[in-house]
N, C-alpha and C. Protein backbone atom coordinates (compact mmCIF):
# COMPACT_ATOMS: atom_id res chain seq x y z
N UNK A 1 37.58 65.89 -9.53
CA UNK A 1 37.57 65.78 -10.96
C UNK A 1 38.33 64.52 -11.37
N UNK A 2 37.99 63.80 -12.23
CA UNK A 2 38.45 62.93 -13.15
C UNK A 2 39.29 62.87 -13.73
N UNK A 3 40.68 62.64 -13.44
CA UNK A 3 41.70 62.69 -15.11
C UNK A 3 41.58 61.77 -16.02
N UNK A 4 42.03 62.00 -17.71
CA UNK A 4 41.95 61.44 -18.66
C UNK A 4 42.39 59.86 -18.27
N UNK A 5 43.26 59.23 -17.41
CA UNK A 5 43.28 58.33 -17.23
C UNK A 5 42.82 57.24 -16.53
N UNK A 6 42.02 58.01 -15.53
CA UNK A 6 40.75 56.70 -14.79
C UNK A 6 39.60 56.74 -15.52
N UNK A 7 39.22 55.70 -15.51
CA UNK A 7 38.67 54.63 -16.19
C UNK A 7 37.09 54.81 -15.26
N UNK A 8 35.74 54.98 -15.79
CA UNK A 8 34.23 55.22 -15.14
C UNK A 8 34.29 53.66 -14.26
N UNK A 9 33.61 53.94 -13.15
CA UNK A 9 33.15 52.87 -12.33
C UNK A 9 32.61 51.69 -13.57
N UNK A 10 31.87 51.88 -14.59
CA UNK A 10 31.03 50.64 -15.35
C UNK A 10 32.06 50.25 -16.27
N UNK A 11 33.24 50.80 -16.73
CA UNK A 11 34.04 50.26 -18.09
C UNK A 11 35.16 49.36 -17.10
N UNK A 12 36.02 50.03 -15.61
CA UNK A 12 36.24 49.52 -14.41
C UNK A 12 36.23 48.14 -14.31
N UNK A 13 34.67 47.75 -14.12
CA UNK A 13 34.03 46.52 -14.04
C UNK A 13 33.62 45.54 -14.55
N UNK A 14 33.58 46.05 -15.91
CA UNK A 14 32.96 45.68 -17.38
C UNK A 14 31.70 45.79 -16.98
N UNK A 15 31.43 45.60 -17.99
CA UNK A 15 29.83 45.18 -18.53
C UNK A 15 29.15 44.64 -17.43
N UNK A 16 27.99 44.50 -17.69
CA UNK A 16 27.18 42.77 -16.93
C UNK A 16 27.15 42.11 -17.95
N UNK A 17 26.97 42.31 -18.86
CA UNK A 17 27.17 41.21 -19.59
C UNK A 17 28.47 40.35 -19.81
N UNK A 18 29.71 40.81 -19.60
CA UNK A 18 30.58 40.40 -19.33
C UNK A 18 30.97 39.71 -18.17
N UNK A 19 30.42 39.44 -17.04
CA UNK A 19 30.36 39.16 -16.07
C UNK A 19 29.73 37.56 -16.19
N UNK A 20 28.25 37.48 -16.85
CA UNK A 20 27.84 36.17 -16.74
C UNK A 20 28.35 34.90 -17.41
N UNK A 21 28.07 33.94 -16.74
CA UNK A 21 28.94 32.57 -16.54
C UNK A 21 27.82 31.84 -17.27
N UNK A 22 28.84 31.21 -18.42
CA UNK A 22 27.72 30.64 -18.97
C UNK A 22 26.99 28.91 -18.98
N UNK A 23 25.82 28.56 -18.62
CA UNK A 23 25.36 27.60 -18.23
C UNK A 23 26.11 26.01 -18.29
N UNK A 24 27.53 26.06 -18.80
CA UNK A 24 28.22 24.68 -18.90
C UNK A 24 29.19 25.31 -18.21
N UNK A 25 29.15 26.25 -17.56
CA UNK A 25 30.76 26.23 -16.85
C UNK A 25 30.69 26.47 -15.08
N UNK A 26 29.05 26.58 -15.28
CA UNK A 26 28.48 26.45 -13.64
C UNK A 26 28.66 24.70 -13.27
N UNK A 27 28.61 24.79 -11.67
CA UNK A 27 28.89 23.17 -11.78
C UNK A 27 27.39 22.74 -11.48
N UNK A 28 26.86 21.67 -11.97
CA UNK A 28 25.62 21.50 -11.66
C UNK A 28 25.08 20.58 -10.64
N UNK A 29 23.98 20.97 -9.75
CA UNK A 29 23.15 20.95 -8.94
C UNK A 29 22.63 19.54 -8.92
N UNK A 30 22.32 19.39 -7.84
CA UNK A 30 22.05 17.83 -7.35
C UNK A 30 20.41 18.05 -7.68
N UNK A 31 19.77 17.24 -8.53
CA UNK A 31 18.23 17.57 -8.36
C UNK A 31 17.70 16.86 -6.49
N UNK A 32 17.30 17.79 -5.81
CA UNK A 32 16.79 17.81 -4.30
C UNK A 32 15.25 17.60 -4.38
N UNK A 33 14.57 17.47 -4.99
CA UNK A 33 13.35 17.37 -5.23
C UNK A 33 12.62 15.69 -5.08
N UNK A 34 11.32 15.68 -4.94
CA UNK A 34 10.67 14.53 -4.69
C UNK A 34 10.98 13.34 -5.99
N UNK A 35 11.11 12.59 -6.32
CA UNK A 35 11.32 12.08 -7.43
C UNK A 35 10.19 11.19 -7.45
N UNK A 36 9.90 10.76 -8.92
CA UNK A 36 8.33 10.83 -9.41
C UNK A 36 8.16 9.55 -9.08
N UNK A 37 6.70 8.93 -8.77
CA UNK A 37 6.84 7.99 -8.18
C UNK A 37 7.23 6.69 -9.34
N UNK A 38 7.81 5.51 -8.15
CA UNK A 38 8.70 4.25 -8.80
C UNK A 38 7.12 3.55 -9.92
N UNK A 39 8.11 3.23 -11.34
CA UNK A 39 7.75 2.87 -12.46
C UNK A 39 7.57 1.01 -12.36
N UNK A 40 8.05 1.00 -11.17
CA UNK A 40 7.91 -0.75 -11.31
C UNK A 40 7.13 -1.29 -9.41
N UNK A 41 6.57 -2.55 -9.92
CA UNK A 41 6.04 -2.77 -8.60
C UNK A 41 7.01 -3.48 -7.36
N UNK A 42 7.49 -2.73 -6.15
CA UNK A 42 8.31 -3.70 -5.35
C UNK A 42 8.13 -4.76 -5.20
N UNK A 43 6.74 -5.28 -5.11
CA UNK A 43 6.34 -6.57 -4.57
C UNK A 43 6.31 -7.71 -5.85
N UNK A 44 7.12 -7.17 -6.86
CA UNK A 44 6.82 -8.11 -7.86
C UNK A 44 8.29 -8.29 -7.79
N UNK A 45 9.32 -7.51 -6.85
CA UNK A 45 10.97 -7.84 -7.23
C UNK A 45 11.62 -8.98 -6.50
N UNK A 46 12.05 -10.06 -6.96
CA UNK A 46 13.06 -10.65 -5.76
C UNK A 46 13.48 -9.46 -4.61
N UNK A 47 13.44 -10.46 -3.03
CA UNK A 47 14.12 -9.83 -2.46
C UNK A 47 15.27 -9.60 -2.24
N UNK A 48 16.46 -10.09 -3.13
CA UNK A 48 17.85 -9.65 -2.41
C UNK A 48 18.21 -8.68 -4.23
N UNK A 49 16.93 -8.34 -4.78
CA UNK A 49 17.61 -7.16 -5.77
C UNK A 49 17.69 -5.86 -4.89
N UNK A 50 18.90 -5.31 -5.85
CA UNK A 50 19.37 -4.03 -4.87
C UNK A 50 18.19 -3.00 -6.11
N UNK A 51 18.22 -1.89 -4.99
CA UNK A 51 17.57 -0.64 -5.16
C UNK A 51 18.76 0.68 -5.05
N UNK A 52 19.20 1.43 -6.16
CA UNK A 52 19.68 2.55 -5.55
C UNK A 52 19.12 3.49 -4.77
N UNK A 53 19.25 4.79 -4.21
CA UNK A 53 18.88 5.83 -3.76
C UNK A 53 18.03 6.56 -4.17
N UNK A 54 17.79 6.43 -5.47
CA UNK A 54 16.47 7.91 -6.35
C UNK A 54 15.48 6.52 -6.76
N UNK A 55 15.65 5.02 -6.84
CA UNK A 55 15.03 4.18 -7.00
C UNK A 55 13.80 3.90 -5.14
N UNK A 56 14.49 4.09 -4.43
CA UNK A 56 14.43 3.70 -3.07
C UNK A 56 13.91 4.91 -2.60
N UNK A 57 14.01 5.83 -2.82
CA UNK A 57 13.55 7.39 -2.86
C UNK A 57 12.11 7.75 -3.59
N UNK A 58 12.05 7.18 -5.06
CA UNK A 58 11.03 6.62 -5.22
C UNK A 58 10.07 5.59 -4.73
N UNK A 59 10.42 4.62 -4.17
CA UNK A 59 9.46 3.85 -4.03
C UNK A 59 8.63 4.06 -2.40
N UNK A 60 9.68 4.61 -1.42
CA UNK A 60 8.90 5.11 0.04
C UNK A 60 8.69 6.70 0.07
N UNK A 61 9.02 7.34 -1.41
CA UNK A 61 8.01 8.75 -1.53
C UNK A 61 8.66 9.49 -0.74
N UNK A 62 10.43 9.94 -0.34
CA UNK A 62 10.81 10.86 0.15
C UNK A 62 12.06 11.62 -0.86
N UNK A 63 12.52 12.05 -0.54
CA UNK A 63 14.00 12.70 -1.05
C UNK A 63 14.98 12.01 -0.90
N UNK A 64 15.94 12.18 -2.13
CA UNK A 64 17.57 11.24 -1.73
C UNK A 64 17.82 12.17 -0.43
N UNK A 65 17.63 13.49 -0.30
CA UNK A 65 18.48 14.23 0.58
C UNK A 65 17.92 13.07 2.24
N UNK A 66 16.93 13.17 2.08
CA UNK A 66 16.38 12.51 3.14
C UNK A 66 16.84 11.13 3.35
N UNK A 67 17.01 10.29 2.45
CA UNK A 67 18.10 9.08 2.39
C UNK A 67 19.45 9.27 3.17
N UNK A 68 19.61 10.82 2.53
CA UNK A 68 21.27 10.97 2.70
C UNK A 68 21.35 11.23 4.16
N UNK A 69 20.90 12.08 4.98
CA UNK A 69 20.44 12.41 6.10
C UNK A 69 20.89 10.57 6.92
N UNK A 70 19.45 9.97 6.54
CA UNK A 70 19.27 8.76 7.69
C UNK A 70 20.39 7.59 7.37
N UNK A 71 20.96 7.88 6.21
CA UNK A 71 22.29 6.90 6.41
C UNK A 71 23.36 7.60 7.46
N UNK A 72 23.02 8.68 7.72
CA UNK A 72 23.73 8.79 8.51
C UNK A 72 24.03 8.53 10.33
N UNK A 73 22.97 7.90 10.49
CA UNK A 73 22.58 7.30 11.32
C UNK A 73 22.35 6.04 11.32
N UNK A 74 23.54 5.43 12.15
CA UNK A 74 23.70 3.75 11.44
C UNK A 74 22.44 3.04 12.34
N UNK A 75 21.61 3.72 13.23
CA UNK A 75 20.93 2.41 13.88
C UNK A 75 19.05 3.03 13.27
N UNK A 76 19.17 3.65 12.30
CA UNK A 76 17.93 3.93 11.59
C UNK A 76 17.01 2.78 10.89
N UNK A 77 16.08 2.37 10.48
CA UNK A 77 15.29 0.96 10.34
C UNK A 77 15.67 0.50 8.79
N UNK A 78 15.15 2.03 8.17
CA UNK A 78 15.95 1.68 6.73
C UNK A 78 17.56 1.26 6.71
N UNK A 79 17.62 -0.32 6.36
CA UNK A 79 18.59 -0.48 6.11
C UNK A 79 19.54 -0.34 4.77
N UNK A 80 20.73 -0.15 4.26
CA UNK A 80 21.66 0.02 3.55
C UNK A 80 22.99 -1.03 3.20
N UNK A 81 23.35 -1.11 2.47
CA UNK A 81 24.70 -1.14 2.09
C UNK A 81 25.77 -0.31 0.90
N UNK A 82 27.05 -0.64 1.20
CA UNK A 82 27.75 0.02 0.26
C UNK A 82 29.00 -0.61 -0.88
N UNK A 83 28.14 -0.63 -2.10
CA UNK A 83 28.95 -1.16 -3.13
C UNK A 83 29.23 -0.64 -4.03
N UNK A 84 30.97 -0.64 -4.29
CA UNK A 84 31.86 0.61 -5.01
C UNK A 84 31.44 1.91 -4.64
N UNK A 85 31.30 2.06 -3.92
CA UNK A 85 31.08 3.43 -3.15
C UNK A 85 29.49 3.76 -3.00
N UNK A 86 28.56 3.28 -3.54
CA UNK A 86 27.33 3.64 -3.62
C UNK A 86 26.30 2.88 -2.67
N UNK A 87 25.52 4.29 -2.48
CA UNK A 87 24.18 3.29 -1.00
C UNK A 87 23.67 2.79 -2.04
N UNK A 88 23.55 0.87 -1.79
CA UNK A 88 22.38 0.00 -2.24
C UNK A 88 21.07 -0.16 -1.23
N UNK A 89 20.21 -0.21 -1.44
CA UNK A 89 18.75 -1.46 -0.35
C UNK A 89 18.73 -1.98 -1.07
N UNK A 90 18.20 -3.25 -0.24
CA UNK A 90 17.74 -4.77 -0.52
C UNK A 90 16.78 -4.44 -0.61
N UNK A 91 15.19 -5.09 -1.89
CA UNK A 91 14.07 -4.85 -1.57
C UNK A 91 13.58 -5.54 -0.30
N UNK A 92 14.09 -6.21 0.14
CA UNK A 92 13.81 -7.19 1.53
C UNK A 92 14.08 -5.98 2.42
N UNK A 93 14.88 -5.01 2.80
CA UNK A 93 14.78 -3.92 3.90
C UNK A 93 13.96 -2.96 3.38
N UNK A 94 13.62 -2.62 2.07
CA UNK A 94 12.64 -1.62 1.91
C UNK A 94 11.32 -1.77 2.05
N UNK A 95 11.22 -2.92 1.67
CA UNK A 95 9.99 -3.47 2.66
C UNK A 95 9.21 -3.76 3.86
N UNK A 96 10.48 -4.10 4.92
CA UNK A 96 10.31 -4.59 6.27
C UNK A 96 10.68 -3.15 6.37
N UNK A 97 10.87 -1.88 6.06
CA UNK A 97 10.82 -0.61 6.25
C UNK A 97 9.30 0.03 6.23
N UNK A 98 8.86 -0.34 4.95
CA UNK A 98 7.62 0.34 4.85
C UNK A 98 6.70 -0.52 5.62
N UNK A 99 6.72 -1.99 6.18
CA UNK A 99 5.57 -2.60 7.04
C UNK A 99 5.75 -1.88 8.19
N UNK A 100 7.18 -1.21 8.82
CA UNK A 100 6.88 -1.07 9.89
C UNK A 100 6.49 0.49 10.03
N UNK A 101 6.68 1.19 8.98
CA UNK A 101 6.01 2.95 9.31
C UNK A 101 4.33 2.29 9.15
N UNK A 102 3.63 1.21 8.61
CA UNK A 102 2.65 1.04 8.29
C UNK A 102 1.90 0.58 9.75
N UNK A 103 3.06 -0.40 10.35
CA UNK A 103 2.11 -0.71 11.63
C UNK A 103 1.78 0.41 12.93
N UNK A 104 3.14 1.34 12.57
CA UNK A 104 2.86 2.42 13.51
C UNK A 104 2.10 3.49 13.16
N UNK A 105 1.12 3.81 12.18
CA UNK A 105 0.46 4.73 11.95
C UNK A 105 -0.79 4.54 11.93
């Protein structure tokens, strides 16, 4: 039996509604998804303009995650650099990147 002073398993716990976290206090999510393809033509860019990661992600049609992955592997074809903390490409390596998945396929 129950005495007057415990409290039901649901008042206990509160609510559910009391429970949910509301959408600005979650931390938010890296979009992981394909990103839509690049809005500008590579071959129209100088080669020593830099490309970020969701730019460069766009333009050879994979995922940053997949970026993030092969930087991690320093002797991978796609080349990189890092300025103020961030992966740049040269359109000059994103290029001599995509001729060479092109000659091997």
């Amino acid at each position: 039996m129950r005495g007057k002073d415990e409290e039901s398993d649901a008042t206990a716990f509160g609510s559910p509604d009391s429970r949910k976290i509301s959408r600005a206090a979650k931390h938010p999510r890296k979009n992981r998804g394909m990103p839509p393809p690049a809005t500008f033509d590579i071959d129209t860019l100088p080669g020593s303009s830099n490309l970020t990661a969701l730019e460069t992600a766009a333009v050879i049609r994979r995922t940053p995650g997949a970026l993030e992955q092969w930087r991690r592997d320093p002797n991978h074809l796609l080349k990189w650099r890092y300025v103020d903390g961030r992966p740049l490409y040269r359109v000059d390596a994103v290029r001599d990147y995509l001729a060479g998945c092109y000659k091997t396929t």
